[in-house]
C-alpha atoms as a PDB file:
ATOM      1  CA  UNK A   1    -225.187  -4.254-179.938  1.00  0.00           C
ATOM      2  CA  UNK A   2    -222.221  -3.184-177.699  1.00  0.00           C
ATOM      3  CA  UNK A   3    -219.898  -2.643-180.542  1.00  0.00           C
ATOM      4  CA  UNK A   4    -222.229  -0.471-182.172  1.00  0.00           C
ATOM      5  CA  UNK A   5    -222.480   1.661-178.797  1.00  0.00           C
ATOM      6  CA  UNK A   6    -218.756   1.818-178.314  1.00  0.00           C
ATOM      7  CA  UNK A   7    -218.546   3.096-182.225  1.00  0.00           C
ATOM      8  CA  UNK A   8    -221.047   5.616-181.559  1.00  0.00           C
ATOM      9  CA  UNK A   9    -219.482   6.915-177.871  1.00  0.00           C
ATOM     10  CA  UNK A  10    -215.949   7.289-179.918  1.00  0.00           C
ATOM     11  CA  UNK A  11    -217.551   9.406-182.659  1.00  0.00           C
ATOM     12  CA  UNK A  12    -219.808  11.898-180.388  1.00  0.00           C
ATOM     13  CA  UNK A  13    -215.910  12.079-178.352  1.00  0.00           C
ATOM     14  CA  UNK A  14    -214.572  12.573-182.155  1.00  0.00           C
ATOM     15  CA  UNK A  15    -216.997  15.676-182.988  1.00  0.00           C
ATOM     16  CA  UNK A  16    -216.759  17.150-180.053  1.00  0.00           C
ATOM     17  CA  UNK A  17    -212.880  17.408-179.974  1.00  0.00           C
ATOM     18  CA  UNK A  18    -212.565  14.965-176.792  1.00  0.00           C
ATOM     19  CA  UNK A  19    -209.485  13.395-176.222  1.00  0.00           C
ATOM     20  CA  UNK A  20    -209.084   9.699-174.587  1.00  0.00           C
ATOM     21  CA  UNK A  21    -205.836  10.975-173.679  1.00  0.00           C
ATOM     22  CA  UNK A  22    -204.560  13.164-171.137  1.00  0.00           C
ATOM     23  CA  UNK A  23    -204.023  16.863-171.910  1.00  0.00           C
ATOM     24  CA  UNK A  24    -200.148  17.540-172.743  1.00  0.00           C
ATOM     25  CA  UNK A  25    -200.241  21.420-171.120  1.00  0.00           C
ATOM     26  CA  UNK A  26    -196.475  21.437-170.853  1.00  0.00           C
ATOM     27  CA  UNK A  27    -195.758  24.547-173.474  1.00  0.00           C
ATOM     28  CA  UNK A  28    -198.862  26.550-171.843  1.00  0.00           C
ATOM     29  CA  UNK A  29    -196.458  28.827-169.555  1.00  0.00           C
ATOM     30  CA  UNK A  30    -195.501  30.105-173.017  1.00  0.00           C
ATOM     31  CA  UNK A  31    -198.644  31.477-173.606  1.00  0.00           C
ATOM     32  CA  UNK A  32    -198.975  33.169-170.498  1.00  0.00           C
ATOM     33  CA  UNK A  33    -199.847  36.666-169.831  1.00  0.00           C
ATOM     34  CA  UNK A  34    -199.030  38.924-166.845  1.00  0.00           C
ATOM     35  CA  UNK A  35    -201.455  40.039-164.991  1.00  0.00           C
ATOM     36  CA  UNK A  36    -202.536  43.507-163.639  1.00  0.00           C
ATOM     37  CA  UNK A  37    -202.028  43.706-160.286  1.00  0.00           C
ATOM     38  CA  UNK A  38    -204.558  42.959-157.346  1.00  0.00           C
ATOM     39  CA  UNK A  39    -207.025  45.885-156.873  1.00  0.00           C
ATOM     40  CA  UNK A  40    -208.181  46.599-153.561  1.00  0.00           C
ATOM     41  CA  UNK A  41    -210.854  48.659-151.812  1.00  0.00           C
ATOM     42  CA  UNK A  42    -209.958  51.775-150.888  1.00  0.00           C
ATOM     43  CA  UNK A  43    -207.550  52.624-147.631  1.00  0.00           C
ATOM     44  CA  UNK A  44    -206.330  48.741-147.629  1.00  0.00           C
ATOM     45  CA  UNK A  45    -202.939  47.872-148.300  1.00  0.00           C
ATOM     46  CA  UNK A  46    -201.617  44.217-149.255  1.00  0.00           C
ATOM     47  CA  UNK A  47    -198.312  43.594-147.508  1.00  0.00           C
ATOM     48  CA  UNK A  48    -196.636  41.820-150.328  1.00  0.00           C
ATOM     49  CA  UNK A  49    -192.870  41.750-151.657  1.00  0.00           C
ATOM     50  CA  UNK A  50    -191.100  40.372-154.733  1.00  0.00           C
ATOM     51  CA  UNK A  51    -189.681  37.261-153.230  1.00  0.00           C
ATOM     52  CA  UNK A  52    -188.295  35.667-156.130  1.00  0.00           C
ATOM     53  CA  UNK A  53    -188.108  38.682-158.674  1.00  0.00           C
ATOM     54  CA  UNK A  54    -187.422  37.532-162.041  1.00  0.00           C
ATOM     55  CA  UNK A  55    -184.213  39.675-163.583  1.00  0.00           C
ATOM     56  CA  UNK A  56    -184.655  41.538-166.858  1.00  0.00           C
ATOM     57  CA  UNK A  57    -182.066  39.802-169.135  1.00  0.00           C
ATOM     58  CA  UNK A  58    -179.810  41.903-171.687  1.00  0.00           C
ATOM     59  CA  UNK A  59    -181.280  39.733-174.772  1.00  0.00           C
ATOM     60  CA  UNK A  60    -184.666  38.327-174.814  1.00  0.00           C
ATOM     61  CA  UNK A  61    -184.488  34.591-176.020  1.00  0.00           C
ATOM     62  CA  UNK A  62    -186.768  33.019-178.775  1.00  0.00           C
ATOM     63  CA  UNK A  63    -189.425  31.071-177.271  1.00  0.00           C
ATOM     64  CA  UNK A  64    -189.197  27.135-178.268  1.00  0.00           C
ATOM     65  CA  UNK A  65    -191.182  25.451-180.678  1.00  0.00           C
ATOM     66  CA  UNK A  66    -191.520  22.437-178.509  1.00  0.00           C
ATOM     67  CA  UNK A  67    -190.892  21.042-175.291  1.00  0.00           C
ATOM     68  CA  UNK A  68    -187.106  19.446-174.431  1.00  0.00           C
ATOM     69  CA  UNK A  69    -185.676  17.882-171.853  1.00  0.00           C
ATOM     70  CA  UNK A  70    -183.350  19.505-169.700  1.00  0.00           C
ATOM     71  CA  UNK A  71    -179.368  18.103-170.251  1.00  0.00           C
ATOM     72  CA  UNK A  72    -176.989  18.412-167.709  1.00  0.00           C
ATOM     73  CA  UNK A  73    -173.858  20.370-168.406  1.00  0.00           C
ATOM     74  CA  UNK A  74    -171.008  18.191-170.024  1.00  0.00           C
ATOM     75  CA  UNK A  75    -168.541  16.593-167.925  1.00  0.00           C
ATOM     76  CA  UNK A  76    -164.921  19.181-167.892  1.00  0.00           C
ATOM     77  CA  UNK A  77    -162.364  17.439-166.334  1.00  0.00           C
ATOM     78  CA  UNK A  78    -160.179  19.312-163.454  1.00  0.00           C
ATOM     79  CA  UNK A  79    -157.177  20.813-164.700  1.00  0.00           C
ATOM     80  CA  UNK A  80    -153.616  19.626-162.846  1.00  0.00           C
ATOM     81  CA  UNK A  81    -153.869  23.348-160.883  1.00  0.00           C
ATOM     82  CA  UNK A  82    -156.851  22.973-159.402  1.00  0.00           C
ATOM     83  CA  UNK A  83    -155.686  19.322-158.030  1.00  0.00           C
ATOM     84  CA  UNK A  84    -152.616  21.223-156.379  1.00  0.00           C
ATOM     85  CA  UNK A  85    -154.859  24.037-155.000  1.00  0.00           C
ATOM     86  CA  UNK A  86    -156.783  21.667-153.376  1.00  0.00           C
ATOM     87  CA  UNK A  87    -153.454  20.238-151.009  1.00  0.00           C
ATOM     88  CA  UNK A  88    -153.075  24.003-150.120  1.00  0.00           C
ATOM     89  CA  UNK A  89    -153.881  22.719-146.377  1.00  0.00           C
ATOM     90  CA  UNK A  90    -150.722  21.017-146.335  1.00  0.00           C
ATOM     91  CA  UNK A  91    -148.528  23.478-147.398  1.00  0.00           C
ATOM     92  CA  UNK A  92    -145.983  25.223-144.714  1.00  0.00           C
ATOM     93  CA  UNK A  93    -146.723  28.597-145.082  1.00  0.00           C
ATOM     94  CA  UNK A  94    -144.333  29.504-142.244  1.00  0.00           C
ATOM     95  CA  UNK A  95    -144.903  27.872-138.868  1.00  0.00           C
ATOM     96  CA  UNK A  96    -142.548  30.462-137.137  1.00  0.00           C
ATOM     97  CA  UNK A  97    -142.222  28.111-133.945  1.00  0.00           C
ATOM     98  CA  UNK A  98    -141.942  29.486-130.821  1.00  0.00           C
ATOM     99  CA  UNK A  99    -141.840  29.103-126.589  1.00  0.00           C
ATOM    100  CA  UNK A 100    -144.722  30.504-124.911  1.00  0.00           C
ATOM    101  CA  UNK A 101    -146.493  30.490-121.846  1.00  0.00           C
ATOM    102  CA  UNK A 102    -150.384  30.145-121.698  1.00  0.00           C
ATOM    103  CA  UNK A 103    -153.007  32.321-119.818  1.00  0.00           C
ATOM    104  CA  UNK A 104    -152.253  29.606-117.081  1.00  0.00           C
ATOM    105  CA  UNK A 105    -148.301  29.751-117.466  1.00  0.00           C
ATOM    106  CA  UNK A 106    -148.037  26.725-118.960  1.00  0.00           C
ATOM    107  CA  UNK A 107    -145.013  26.046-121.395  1.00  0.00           C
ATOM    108  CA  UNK A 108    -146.412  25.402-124.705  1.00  0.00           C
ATOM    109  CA  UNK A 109    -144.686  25.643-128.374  1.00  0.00           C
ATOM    110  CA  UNK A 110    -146.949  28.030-131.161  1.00  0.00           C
ATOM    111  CA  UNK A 111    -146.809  27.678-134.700  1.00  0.00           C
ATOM    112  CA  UNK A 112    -148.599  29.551-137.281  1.00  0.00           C
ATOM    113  CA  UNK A 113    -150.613  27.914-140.131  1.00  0.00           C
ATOM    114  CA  UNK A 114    -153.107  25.667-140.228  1.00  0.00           C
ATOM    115  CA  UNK A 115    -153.820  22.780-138.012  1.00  0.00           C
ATOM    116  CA  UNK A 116    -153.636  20.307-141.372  1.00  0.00           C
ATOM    117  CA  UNK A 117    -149.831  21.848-142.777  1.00  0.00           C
ATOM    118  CA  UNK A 118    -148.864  21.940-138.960  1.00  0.00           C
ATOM    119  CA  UNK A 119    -149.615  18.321-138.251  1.00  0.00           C
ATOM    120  CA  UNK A 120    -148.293  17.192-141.362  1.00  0.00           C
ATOM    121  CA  UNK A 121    -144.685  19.462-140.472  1.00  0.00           C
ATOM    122  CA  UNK A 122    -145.065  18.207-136.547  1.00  0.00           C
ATOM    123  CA  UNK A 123    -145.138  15.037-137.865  1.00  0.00           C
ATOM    124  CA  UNK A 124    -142.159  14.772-140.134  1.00  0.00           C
ATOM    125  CA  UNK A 125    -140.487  16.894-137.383  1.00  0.00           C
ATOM    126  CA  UNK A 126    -140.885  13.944-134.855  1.00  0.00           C
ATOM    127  CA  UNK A 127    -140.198  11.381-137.044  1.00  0.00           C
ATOM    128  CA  UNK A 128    -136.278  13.099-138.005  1.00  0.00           C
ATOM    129  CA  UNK A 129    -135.500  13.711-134.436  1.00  0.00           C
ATOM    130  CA  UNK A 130    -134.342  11.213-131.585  1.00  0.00           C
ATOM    131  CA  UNK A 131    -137.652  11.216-129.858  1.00  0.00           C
ATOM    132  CA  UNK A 132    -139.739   7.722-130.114  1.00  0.00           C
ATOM    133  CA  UNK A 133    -143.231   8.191-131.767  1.00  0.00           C
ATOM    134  CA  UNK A 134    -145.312   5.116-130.741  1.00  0.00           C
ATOM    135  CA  UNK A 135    -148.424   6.166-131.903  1.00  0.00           C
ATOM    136  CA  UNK A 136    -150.686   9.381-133.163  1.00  0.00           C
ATOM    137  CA  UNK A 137    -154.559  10.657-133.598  1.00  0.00           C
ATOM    138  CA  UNK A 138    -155.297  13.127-136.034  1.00  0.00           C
ATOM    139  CA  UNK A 139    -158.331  13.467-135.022  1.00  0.00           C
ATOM    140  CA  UNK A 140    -157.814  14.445-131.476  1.00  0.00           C
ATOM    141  CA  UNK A 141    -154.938  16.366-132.325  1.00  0.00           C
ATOM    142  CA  UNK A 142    -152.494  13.627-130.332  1.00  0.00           C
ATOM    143  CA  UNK A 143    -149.301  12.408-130.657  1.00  0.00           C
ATOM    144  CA  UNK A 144    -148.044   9.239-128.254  1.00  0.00           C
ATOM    145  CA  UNK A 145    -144.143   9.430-127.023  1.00  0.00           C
ATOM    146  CA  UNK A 146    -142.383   7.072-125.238  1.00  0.00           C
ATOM    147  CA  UNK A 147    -139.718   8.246-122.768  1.00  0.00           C
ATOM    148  CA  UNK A 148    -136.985   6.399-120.462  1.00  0.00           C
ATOM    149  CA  UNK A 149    -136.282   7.460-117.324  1.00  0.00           C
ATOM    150  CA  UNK A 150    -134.624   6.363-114.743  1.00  0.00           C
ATOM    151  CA  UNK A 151    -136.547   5.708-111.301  1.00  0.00           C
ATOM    152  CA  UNK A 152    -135.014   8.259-108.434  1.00  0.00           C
ATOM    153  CA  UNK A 153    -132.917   6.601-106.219  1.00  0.00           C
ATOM    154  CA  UNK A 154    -134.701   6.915-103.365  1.00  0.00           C
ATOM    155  CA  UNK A 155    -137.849   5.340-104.819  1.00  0.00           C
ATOM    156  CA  UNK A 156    -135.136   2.004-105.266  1.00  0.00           C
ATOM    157  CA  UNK A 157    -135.218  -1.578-103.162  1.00  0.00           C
ATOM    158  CA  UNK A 158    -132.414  -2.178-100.765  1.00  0.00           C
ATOM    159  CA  UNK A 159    -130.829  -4.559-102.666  1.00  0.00           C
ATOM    160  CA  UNK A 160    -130.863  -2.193-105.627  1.00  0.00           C
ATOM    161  CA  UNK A 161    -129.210   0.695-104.244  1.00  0.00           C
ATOM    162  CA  UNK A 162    -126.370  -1.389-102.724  1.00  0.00           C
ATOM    163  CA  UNK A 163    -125.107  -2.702-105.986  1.00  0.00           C
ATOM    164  CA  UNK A 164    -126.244   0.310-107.304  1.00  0.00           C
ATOM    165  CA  UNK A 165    -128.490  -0.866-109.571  1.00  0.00           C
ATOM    166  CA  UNK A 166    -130.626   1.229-112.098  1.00  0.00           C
ATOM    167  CA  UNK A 167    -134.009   0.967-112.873  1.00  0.00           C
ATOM    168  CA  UNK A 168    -135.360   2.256-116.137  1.00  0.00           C
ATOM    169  CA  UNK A 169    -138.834   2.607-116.731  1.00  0.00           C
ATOM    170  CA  UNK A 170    -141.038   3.431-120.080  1.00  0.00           C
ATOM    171  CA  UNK A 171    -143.415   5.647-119.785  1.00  0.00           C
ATOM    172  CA  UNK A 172    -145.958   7.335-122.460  1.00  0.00           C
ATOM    173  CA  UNK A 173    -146.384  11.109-122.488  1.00  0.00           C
ATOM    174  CA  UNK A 174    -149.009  12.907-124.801  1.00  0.00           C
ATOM    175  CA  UNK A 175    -147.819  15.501-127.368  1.00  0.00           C
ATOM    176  CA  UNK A 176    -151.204  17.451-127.402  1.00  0.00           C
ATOM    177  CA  UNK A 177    -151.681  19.937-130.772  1.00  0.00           C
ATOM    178  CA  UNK A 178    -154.996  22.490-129.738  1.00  0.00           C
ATOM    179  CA  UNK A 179    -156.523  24.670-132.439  1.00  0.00           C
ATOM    180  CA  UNK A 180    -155.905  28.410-131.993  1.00  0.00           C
ATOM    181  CA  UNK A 181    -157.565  31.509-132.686  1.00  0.00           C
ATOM    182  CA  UNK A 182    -154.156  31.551-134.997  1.00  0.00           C
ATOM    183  CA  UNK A 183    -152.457  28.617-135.678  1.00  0.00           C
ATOM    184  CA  UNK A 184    -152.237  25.946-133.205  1.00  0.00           C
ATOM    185  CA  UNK A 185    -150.091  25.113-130.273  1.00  0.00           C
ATOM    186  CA  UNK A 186    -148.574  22.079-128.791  1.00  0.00           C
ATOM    187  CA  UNK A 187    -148.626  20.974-124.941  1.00  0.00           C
ATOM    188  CA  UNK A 188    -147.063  17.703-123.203  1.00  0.00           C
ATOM    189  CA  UNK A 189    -149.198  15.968-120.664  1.00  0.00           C
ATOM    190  CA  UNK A 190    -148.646  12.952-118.785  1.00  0.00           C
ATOM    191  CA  UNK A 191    -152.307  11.899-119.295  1.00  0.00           C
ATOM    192  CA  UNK A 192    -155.777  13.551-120.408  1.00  0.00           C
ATOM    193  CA  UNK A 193    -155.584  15.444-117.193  1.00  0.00           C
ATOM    194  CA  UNK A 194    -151.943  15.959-116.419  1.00  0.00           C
ATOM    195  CA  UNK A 195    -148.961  18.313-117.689  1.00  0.00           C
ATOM    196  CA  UNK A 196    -145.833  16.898-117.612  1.00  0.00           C
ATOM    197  CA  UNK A 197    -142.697  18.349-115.524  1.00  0.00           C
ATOM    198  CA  UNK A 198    -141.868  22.028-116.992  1.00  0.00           C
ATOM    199  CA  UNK A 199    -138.010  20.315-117.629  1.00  0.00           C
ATOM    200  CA  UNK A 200    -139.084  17.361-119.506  1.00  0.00           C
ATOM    201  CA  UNK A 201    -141.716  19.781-121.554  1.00  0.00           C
ATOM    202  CA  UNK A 202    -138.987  22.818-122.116  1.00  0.00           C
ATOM    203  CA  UNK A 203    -136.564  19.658-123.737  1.00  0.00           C
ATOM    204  CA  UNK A 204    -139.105  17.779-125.567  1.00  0.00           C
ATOM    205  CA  UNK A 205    -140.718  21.615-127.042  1.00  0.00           C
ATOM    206  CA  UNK A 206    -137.194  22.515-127.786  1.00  0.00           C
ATOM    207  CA  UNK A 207    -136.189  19.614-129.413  1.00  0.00           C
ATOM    208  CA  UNK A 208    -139.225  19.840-132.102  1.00  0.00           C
ATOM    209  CA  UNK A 209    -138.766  23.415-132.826  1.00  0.00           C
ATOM    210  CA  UNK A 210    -134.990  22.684-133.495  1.00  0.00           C
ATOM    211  CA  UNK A 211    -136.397  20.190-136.103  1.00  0.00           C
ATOM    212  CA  UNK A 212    -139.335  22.572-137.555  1.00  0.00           C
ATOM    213  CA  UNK A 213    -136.107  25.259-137.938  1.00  0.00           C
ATOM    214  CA  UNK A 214    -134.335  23.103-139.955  1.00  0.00           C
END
């Protein structure tokens, strides 16, 4: 008795063109129609605009028959150029080094460029000259340099300035390279907080841009 039912629901779905299955409505935009617009009463305006206008393309396309899938674009690989263009950062394009003095009159030496191709030229500069480079970070823009000096003679133990011993400490001065409106420009500092002697920063400044000339 059920079988017969379930025979008899299937044909009255059969003869009156039911589907079991969902409707596949996926190539119904291509039927669609526009529309005339929205009629209003009389002395009322709709504020509406055309937010996403659709543009009116030199060569109307065929419709499609059936639905496909879109494919993504196939895979071009990047030609040697555009691998060079991409280092462009890193190229000197002429760091024209010079002395300067700040808003503050501070000593400071300015390069042109930008802050990746000045880096990478500070860099090679420092490493070619006679100063000691203990330690850099890019990303704060700081290089580490160890100096000797010689503690002032005054600032010596007894015993020290009777056989006129010298004392030579090691100390660690900051190289600091700062982003500029153009270019960049490079400070010394004895700490975070603290420029170094105007001397010691006119030699050390001096010294770099005789390298970067070179």
């Amino acid at each position: 008795m059920y079988k017969i039912r379930l025979i008899a629901l299937v044909a009255v779905l059969w003869q009156t063109g039911c589907s079991l299955l969902p409707d596949d409505r996926a190539m119904n935009y291509l039927q669609a129609e526009e529309q005339p617009e929205t009629r209003t009463p009389a002395g009322m305006t709709l504020a509406t605009s055309q937010s996403y206008p659709i543009p009116v393309l030199p060569q109307q396309p065929e419709k499609p028959t059936q639905f496909e899938v879109p494919r993504p674009a196939p895979y071009v690989p990047a030609e040697e150029g555009e691998t060079v263009s991409s280092l462009s950062d890193y190229q000197n394009t002429g760091l024209n080094p010079r002395l300067e003095r700040d808003g503050a009159g501070t000593l400071i030496l300015r390069l042109d460029g930008t802050f990746a191709a000045d880096w990478a030229a500070v860099t090679e500069a420092l490493s070619r000259s006679e100063l000691k480079l203990s330690d850099l970070n890019r990303s704060t823009g700081t290089y580490y340099l160890e100096m000797k000096t010689r503690v002032p003679e005054e600032e010596l133990g007894w015993w020290d300035r009777m056989w006129g011993n010298e004392e030579v400490i090691t100390t660690t001065y900051l190289l600091k390279m700062n982003r500029a409106r153009n270019g960049v420009y490079l400070s010394l500092l004895t700490d975070a907080d603290t420029l170094a002697e105007e001397d010691l920063t006119k030699q050390i400044l001096n010294e770099i841009k005789r390298q970067l000339d070179k």
